[in-house]
C-alpha atoms as a PDB file:
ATOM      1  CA  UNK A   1     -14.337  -7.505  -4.247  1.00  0.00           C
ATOM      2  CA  UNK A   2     -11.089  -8.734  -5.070  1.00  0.00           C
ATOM      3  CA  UNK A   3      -7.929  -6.238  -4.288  1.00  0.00           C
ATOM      4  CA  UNK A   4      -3.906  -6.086  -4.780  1.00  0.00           C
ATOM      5  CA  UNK A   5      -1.747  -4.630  -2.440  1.00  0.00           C
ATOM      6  CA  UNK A   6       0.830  -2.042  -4.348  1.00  0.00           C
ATOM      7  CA  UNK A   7       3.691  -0.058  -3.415  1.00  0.00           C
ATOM      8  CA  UNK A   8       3.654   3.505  -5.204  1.00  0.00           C
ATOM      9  CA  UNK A   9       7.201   5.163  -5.312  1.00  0.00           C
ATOM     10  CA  UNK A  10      10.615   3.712  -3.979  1.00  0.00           C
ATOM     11  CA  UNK A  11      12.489   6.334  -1.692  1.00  0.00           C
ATOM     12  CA  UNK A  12       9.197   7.292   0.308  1.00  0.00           C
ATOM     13  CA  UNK A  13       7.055   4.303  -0.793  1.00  0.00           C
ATOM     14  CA  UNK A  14       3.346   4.460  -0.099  1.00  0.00           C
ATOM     15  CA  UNK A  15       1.301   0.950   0.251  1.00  0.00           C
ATOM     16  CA  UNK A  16      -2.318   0.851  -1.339  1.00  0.00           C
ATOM     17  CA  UNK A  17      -4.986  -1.619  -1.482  1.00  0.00           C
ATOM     18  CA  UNK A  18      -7.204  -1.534  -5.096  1.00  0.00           C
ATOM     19  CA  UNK A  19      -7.691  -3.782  -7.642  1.00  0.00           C
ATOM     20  CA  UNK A  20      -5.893  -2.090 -10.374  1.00  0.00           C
ATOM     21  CA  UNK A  21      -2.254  -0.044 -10.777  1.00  0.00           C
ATOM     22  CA  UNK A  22      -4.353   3.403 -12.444  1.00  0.00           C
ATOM     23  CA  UNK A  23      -6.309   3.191  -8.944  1.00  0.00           C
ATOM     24  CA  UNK A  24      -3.624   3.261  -6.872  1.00  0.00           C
ATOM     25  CA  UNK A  25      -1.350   5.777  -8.492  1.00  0.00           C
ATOM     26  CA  UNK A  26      -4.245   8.439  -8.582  1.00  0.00           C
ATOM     27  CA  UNK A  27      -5.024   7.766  -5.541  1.00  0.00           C
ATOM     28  CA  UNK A  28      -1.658   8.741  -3.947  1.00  0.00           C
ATOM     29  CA  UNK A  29      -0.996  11.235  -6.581  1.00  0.00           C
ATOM     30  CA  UNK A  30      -4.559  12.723  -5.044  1.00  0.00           C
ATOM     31  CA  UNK A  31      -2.814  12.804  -1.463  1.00  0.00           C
ATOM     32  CA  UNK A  32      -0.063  14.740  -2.138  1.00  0.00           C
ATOM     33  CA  UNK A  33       1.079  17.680  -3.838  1.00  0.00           C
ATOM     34  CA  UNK A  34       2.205  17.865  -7.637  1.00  0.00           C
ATOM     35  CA  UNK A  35       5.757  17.912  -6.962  1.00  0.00           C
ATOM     36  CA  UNK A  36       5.495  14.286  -5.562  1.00  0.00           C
ATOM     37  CA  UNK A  37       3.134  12.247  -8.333  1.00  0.00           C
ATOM     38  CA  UNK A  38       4.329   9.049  -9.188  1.00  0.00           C
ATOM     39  CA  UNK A  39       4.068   8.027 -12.690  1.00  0.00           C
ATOM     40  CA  UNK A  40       2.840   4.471 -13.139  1.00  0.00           C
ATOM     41  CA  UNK A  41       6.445   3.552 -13.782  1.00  0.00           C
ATOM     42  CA  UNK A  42       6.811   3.593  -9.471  1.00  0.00           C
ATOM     43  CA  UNK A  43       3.593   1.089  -9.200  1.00  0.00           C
ATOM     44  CA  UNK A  44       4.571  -2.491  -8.268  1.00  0.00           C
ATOM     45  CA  UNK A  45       2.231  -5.043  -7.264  1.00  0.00           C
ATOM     46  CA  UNK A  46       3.229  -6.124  -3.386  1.00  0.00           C
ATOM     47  CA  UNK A  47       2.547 -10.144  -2.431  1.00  0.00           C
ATOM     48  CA  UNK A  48       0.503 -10.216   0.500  1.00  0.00           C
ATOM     49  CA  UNK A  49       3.592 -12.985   1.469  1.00  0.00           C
ATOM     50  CA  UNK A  50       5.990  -9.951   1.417  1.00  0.00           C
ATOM     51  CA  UNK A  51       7.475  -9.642   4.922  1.00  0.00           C
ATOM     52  CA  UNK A  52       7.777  -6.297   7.037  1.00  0.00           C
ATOM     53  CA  UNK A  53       8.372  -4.369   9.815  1.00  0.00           C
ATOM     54  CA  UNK A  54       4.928  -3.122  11.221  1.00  0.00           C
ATOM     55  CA  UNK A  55       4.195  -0.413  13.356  1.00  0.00           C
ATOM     56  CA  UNK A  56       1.065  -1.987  15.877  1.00  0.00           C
ATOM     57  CA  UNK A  57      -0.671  -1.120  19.145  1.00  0.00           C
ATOM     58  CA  UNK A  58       1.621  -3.013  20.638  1.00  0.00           C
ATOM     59  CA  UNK A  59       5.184  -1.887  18.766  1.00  0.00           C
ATOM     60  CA  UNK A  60       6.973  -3.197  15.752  1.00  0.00           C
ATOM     61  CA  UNK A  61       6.357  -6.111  14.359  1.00  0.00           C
ATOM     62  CA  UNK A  62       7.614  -8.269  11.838  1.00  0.00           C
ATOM     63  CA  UNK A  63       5.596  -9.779   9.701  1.00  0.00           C
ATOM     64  CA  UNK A  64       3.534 -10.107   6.288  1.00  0.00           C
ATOM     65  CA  UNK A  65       1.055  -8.018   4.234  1.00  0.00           C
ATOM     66  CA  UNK A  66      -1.290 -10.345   4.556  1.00  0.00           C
ATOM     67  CA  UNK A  67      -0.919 -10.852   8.172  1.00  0.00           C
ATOM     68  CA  UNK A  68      -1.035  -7.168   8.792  1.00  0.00           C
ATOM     69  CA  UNK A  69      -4.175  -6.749   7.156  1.00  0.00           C
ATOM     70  CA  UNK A  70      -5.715 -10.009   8.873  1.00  0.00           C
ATOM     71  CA  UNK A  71      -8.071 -12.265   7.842  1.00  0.00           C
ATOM     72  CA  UNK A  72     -11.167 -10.058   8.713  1.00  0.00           C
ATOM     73  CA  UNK A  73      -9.815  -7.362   5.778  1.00  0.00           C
ATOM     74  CA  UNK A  74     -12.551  -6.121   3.876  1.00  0.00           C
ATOM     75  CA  UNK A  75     -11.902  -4.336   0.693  1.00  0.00           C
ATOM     76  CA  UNK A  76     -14.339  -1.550   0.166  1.00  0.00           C
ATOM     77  CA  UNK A  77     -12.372   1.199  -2.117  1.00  0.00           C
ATOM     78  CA  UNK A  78      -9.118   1.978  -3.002  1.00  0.00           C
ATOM     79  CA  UNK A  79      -7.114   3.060   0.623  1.00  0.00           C
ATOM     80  CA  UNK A  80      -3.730   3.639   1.838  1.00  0.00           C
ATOM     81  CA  UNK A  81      -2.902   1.092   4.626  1.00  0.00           C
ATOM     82  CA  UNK A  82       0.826   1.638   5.344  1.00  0.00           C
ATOM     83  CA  UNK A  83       4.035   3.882   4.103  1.00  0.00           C
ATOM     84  CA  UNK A  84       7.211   3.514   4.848  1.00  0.00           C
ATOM     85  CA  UNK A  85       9.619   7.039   5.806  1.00  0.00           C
END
């Protein structure tokens, strides 16, 4: 199945894998309480290019989406695979 990576919210911004914008915002709006729903206004699709700081087994890293996910990444569902605080 094909996926997008998205970024739900700016301050706080939560990182989701689905294949559509709806998916992702209800399934963030479905982790947290009603004070904190997005709208789909704070959806952005997120280049698996994009570049980032990481947290791994081994510390922080910097590097991609894509790379963080690796090339063994199987999309299943709609999941949350990073956030940033």
């Amino acid at each position: 199945m094909e996926f997008k990576i998205f970024q739900v919210g700016e301050d706080y911004p939560t990182y989701i894998v689905a294949q559509t914008k709806e998916e992702a915002l209800e399934l963030h709006n479905s982790h947290v309480e009603a004070d904190f729903h997005e709208s789909i206004n704070d959806v952005e699709e997120v280049s698996a290019e994009r570049a980032g700081k990481f947290e791994t087994e081994s510390g922080y890293q910097e590097m991609t989406f894509g790379e963080f996910l690796g090339k063994d990444f199987v999309y299943e569902k709609p999941a949350v695979i990073c956030w940033s605080e």
